[in-house]
N, C-alpha and C. Protein backbone atom coordinates (compact mmCIF):
# COMPACT_ATOMS: atom_id res chain seq x y z
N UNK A 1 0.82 -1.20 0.00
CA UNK A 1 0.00 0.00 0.00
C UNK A 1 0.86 1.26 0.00
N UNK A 2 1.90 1.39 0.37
CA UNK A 2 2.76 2.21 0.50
C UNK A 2 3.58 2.83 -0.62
N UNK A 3 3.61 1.61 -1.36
CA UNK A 3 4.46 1.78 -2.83
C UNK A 3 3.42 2.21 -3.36
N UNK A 4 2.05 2.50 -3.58
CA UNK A 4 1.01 2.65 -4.65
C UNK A 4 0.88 4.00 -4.02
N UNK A 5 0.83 4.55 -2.13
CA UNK A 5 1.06 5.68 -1.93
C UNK A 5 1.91 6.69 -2.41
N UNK A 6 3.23 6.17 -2.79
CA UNK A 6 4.11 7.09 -3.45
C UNK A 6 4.37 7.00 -5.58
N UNK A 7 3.20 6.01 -5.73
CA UNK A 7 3.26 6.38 -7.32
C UNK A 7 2.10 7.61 -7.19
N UNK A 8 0.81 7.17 -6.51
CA UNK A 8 0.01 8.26 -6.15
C UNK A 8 0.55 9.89 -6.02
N UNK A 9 1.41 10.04 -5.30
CA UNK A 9 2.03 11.08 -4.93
C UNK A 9 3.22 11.86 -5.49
N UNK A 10 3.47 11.00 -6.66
CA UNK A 10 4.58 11.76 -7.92
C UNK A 10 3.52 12.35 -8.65
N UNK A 11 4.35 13.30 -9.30
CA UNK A 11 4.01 14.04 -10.01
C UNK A 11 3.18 13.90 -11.53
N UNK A 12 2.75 12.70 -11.86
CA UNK A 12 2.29 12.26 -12.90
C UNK A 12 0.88 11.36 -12.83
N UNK A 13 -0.76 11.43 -13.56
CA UNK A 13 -1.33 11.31 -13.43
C UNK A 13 -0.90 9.49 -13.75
N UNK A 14 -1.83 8.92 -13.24
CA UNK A 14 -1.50 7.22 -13.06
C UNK A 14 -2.23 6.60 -12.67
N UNK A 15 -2.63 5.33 -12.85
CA UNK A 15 -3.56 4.19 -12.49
C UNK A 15 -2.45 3.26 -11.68
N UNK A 16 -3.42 2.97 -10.75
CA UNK A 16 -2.09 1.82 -9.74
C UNK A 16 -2.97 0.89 -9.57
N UNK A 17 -2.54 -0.54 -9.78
CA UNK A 17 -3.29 -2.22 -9.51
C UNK A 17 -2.58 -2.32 -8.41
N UNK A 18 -2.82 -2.77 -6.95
CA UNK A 18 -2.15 -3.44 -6.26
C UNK A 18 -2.75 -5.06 -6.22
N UNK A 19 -1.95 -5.82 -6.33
CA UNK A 19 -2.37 -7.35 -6.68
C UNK A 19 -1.19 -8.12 -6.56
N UNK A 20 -1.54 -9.21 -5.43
CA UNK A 20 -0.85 -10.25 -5.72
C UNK A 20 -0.41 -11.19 -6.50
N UNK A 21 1.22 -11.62 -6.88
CA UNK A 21 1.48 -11.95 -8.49
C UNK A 21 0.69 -13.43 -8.85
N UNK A 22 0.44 -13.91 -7.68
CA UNK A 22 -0.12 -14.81 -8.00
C UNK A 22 -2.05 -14.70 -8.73
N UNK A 23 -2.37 -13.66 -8.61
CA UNK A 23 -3.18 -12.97 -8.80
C UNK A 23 -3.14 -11.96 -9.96
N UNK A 24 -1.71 -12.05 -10.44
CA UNK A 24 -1.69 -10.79 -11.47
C UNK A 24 -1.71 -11.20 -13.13
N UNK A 25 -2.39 -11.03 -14.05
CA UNK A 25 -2.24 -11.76 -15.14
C UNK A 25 -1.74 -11.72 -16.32
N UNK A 26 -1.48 -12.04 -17.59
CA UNK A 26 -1.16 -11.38 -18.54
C UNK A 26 -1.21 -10.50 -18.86
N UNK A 27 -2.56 -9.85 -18.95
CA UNK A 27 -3.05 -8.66 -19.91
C UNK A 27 -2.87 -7.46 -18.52
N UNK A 28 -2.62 -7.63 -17.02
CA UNK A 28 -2.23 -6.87 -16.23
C UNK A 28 -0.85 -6.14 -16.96
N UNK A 29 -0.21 -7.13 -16.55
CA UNK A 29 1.33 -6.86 -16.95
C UNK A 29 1.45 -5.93 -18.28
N UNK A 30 1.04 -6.57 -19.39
CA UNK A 30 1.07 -6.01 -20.52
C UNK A 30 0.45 -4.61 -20.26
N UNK A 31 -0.70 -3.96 -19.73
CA UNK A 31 -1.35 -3.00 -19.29
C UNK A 31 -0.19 -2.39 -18.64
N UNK A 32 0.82 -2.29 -18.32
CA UNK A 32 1.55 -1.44 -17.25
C UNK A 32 2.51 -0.88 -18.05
N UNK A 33 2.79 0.08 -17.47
CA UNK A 33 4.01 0.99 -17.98
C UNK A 33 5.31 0.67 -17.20
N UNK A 34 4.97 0.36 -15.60
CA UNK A 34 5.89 0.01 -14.91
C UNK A 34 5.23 -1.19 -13.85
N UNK A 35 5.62 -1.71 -13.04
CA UNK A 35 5.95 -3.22 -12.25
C UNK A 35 6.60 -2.82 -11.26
N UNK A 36 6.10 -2.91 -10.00
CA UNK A 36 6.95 -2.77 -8.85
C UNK A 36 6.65 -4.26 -8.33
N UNK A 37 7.56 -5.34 -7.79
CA UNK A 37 7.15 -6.67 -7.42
C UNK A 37 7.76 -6.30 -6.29
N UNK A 38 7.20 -7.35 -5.21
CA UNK A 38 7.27 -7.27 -3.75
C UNK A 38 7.64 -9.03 -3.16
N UNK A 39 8.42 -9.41 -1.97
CA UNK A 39 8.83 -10.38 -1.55
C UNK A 39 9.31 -10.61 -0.42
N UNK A 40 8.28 -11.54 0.13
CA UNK A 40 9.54 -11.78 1.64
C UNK A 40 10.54 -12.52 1.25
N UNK A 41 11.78 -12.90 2.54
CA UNK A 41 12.77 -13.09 2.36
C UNK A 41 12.69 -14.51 2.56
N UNK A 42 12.86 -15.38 1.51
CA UNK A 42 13.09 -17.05 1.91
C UNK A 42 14.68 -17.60 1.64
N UNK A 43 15.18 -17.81 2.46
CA UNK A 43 16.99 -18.12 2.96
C UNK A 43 17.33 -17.30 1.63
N UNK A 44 17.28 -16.02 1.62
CA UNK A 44 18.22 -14.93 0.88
C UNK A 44 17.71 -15.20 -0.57
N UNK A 45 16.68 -15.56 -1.14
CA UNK A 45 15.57 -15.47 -2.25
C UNK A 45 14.24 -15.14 -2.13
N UNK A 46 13.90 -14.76 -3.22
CA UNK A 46 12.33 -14.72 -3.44
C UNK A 46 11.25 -15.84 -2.79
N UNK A 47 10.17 -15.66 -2.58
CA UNK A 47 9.25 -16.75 -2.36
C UNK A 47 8.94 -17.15 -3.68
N UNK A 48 8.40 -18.50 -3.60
CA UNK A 48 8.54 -19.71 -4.79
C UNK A 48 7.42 -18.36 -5.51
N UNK A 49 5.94 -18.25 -4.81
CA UNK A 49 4.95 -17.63 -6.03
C UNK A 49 5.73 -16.37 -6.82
N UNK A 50 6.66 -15.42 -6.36
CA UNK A 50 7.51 -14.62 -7.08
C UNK A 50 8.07 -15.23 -8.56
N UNK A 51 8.93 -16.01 -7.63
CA UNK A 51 9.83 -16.28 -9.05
C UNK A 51 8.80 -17.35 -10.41
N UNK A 52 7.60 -17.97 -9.77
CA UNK A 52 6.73 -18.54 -10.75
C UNK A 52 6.06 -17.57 -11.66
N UNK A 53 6.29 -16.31 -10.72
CA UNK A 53 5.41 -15.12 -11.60
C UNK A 53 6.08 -14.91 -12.70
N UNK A 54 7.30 -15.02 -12.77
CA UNK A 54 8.53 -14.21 -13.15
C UNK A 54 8.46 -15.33 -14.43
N UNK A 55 8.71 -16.66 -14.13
CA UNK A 55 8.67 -17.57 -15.43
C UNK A 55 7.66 -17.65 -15.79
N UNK A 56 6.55 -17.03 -15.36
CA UNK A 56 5.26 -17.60 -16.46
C UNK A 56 5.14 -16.18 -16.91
N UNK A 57 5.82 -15.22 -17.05
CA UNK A 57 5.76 -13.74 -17.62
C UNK A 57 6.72 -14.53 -18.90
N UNK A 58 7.33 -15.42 -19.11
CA UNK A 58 8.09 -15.94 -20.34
C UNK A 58 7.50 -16.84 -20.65
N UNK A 59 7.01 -17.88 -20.02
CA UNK A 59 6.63 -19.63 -20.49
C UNK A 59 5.36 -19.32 -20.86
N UNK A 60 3.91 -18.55 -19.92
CA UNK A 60 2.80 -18.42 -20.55
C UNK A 60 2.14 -17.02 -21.17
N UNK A 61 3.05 -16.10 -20.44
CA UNK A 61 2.66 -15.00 -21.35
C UNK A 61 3.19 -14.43 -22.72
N UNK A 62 4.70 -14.03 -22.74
CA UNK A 62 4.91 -13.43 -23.53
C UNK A 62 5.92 -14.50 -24.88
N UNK A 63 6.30 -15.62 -24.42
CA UNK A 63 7.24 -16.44 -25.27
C UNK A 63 8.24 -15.34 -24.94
N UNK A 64 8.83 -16.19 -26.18
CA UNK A 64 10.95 -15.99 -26.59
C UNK A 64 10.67 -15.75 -27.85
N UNK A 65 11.55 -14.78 -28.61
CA UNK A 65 12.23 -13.73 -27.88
C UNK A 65 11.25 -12.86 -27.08
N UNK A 66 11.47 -12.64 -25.90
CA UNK A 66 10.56 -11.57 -24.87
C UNK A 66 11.07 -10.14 -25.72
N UNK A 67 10.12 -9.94 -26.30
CA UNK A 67 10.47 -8.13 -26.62
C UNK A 67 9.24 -7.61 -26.15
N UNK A 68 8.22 -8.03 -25.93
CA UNK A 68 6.95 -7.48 -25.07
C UNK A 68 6.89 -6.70 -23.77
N UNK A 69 7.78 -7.15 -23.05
CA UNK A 69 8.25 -6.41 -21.94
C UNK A 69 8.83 -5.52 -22.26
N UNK A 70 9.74 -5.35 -23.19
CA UNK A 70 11.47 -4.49 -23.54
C UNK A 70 10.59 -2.98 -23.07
N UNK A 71 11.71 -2.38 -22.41
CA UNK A 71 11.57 -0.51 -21.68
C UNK A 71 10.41 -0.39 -20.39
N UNK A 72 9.36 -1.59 -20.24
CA UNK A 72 8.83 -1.99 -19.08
C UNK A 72 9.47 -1.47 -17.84
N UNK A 73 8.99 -0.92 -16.75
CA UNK A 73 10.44 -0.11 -15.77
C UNK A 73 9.78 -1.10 -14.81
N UNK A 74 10.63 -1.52 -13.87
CA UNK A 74 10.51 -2.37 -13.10
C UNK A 74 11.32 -2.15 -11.64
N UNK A 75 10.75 -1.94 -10.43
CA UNK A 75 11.24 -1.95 -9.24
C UNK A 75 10.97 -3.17 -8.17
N UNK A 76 11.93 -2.92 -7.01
CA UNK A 76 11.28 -4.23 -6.01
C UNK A 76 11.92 -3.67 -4.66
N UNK A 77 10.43 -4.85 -3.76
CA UNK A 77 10.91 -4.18 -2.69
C UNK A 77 10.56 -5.40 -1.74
N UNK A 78 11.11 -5.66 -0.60
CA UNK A 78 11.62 -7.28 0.41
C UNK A 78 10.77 -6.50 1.69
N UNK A 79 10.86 -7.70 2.65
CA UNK A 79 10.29 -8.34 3.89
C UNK A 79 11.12 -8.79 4.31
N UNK A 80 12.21 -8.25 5.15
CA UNK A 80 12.99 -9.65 5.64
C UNK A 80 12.79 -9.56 7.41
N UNK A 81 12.98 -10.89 7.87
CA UNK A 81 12.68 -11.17 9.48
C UNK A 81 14.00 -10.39 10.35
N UNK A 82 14.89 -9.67 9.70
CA UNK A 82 15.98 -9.04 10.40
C UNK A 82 16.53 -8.08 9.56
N UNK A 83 17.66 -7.33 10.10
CA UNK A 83 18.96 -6.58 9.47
C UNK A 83 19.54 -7.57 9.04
N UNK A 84 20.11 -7.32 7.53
CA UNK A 84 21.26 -8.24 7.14
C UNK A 84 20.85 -9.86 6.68
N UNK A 85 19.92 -9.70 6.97
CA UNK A 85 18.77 -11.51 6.81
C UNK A 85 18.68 -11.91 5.21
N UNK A 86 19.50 -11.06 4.07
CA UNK A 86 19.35 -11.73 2.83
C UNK A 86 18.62 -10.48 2.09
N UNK A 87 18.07 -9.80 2.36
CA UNK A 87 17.14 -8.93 1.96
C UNK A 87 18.19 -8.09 0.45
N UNK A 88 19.10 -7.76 0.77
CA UNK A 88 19.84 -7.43 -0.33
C UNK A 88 20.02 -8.35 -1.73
N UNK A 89 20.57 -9.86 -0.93
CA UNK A 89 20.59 -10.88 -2.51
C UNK A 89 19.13 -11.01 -2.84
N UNK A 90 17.87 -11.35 -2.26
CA UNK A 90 16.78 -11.27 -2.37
C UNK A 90 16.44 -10.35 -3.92
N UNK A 91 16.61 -9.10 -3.51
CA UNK A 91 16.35 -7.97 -4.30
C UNK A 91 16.98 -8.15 -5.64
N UNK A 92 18.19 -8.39 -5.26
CA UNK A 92 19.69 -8.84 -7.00
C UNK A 92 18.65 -9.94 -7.42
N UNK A 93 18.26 -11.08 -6.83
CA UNK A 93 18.12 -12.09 -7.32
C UNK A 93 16.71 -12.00 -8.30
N UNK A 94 15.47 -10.79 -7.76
CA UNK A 94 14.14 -10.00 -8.36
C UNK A 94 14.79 -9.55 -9.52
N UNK A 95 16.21 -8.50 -9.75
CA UNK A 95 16.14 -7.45 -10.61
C UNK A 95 16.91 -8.86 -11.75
N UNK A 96 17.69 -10.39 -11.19
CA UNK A 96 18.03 -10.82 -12.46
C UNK A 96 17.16 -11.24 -13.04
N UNK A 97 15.70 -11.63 -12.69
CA UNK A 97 14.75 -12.45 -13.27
C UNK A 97 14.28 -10.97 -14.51
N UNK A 98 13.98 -9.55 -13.69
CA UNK A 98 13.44 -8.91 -14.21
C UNK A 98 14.22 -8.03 -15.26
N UNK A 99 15.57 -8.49 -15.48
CA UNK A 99 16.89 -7.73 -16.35
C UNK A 99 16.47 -9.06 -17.74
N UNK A 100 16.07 -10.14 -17.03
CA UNK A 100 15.93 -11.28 -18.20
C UNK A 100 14.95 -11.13 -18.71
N UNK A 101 13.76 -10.06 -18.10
CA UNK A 101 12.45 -10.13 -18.81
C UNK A 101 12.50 -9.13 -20.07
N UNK A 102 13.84 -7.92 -19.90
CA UNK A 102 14.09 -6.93 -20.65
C UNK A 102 13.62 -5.78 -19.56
N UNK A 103 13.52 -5.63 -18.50
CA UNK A 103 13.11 -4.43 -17.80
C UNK A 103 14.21 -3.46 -17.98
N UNK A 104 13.30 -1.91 -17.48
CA UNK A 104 14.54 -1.33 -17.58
C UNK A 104 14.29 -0.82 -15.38
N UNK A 105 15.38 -1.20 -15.13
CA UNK A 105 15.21 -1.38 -13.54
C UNK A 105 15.34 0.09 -12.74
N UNK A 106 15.15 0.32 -11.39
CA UNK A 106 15.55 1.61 -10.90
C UNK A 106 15.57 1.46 -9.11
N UNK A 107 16.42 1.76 -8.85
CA UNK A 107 16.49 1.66 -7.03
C UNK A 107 15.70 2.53 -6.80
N UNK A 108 15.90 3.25 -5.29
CA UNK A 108 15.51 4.47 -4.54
C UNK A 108 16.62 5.08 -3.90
N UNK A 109 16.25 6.10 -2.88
CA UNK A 109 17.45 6.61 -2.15
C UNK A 109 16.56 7.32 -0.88
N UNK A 110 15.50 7.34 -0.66
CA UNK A 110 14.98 7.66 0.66
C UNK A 110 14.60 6.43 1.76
N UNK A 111 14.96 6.43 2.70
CA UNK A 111 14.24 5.85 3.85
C UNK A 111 15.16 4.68 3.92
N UNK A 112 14.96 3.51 3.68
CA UNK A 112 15.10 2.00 3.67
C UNK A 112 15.75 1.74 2.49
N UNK A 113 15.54 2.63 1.28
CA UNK A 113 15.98 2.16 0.03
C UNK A 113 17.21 1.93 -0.10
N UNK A 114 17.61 1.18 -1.48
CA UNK A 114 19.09 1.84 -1.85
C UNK A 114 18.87 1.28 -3.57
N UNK A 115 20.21 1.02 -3.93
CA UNK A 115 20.48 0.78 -5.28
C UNK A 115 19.35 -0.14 -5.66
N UNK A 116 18.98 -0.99 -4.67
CA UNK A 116 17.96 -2.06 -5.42
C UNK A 116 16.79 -2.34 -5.27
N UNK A 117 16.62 -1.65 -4.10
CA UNK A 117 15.04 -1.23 -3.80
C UNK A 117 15.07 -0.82 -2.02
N UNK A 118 13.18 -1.15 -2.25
CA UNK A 118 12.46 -0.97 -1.12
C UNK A 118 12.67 -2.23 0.27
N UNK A 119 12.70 -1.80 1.29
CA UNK A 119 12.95 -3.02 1.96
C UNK A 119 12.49 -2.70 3.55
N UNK A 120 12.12 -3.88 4.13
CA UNK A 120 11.19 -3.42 5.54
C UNK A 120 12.04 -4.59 6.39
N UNK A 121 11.92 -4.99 8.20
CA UNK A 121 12.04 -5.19 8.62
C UNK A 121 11.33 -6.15 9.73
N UNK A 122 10.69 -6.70 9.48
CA UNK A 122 9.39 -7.69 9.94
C UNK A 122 9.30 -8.58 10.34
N UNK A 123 9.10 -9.31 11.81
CA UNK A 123 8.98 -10.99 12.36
C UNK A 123 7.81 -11.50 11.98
N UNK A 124 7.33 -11.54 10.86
CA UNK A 124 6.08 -12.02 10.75
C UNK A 124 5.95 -13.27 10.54
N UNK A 125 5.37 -13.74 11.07
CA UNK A 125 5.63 -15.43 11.44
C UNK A 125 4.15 -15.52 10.96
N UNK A 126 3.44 -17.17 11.04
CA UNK A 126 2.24 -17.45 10.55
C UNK A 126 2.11 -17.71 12.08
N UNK A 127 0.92 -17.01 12.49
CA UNK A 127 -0.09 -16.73 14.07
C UNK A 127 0.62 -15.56 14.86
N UNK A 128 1.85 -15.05 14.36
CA UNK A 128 2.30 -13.73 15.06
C UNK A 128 1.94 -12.81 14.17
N UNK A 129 1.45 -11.64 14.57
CA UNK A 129 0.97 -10.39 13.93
C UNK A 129 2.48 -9.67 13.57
N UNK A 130 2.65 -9.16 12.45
CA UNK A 130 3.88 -8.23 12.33
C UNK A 130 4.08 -7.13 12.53
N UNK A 131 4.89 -6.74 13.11
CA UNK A 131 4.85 -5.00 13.63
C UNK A 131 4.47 -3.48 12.39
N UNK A 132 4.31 -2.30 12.79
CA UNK A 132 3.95 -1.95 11.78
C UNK A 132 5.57 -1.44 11.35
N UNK A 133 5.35 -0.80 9.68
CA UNK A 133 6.67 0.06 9.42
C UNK A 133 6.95 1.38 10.13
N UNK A 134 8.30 1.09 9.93
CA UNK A 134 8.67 2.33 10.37
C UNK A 134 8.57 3.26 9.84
N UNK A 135 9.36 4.83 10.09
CA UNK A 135 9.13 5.76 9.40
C UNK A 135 9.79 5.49 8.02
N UNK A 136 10.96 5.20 7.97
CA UNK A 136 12.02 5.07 7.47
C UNK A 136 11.52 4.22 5.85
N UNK A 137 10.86 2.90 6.64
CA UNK A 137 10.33 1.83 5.78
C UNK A 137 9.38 2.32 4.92
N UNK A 138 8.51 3.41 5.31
CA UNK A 138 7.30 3.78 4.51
C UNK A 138 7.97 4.74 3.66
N UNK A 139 8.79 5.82 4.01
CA UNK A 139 9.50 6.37 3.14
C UNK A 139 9.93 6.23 1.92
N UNK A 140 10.66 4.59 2.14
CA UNK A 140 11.27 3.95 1.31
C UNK A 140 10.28 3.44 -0.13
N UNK A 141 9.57 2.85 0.68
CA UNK A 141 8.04 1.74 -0.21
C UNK A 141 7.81 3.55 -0.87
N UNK A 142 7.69 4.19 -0.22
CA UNK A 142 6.73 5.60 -1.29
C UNK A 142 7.91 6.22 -2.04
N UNK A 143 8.79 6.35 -1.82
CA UNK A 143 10.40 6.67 -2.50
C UNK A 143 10.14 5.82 -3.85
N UNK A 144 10.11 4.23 -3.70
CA UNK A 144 10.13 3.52 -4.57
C UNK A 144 8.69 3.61 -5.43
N UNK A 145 7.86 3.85 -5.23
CA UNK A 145 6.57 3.95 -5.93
C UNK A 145 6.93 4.71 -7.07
N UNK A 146 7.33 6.49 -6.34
CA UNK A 146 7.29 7.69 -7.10
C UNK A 146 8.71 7.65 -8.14
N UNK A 147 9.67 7.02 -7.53
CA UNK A 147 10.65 7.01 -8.62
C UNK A 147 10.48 6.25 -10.26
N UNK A 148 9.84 4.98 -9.56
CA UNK A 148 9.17 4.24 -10.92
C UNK A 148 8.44 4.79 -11.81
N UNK A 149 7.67 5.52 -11.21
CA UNK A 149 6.56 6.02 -12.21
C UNK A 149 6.99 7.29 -12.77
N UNK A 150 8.19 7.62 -11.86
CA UNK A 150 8.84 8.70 -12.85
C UNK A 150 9.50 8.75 -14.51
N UNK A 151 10.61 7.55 -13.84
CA UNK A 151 10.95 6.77 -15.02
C UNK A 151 9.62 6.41 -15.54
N UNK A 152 9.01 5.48 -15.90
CA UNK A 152 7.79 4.90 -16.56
C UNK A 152 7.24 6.31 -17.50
N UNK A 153 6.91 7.44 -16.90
CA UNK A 153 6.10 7.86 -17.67
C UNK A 153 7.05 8.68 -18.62
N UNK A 154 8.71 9.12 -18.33
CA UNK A 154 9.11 9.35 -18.66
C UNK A 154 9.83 8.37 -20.08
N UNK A 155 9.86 7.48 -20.04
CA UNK A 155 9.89 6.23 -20.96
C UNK A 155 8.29 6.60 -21.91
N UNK A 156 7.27 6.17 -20.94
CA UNK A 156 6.35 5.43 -22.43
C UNK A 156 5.79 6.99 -22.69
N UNK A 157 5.87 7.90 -21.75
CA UNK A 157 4.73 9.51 -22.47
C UNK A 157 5.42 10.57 -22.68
């Protein structure tokens, strides 16, 4: 919600889907100018439904050669259960799937961000409630929203 707060809040008029990828479909994707994907941290990777998103954006949506995606701007942003918990390879490991789709990629630089994205701090366990973000964290998620859609509209308009 946070990342769709800060495409909201750039400077450029915009439609935002928030949807889970497992939930997100062809003609979504194709519909977008830009892609921000989101992930908790599983031992310093993506969760399995991520990276299935990621191959069926090649195997059932778009085939080989992928030029359907090509200039697509693409950001990401992690969940991890600590400092230092993977959350960085996590992110590398989002932008190689999404460098293979033809994206054209973009970090942040406020809050939580850095070169490779958005990123939060969270024990969220299944029957423990997770704490909320910080300042820092929301910063970041809206840092990363508004930068994308900067690029994006600056790309496709």
């Amino acid at each position: 919600q946070e990342v769709a707060a800060g495409v909201n809040a750039s400077n450029y008029s915009t439609a935002v889907k928030v949807q889970l990828v497992n939930e997100t479909s062809c003609d979504d994707v194709s519909w977008a100018d830009g892609v921000i994907v989101g992930s908790p941290v599983h031992f310093s990777n993506p969760a399995s439904d991520v990276l299935k998103f990621f191959e069926d954006l090649q195997n059932v949506c778009f085939g080989w050669p992928l030029t359907a995606l090509e200039k697509k701007v693409g950001g990401v942003f992690v969940d991890g259960g600590g400092e230092s918990k993977g959350k960085d390879t996590t992110m590398v490991a989002m932008h190689n799937a999404l460098f293979a789709l033809r994206f054209v990629l973009r970090g942040c630089v406020e809050g939580t961000c850095n070169a490779w994205g958005a990123s939060a701090t969270n024990l969220d366990h299944p029957g423990v409630p997770g704490k909320p973000l910080t300042a820092d964290e929301v910063a970041g998620a809206q840092n990363l929203g508004q930068v994308i859609t900067e690029l994006a509209t600056i790309i496709w308009h």
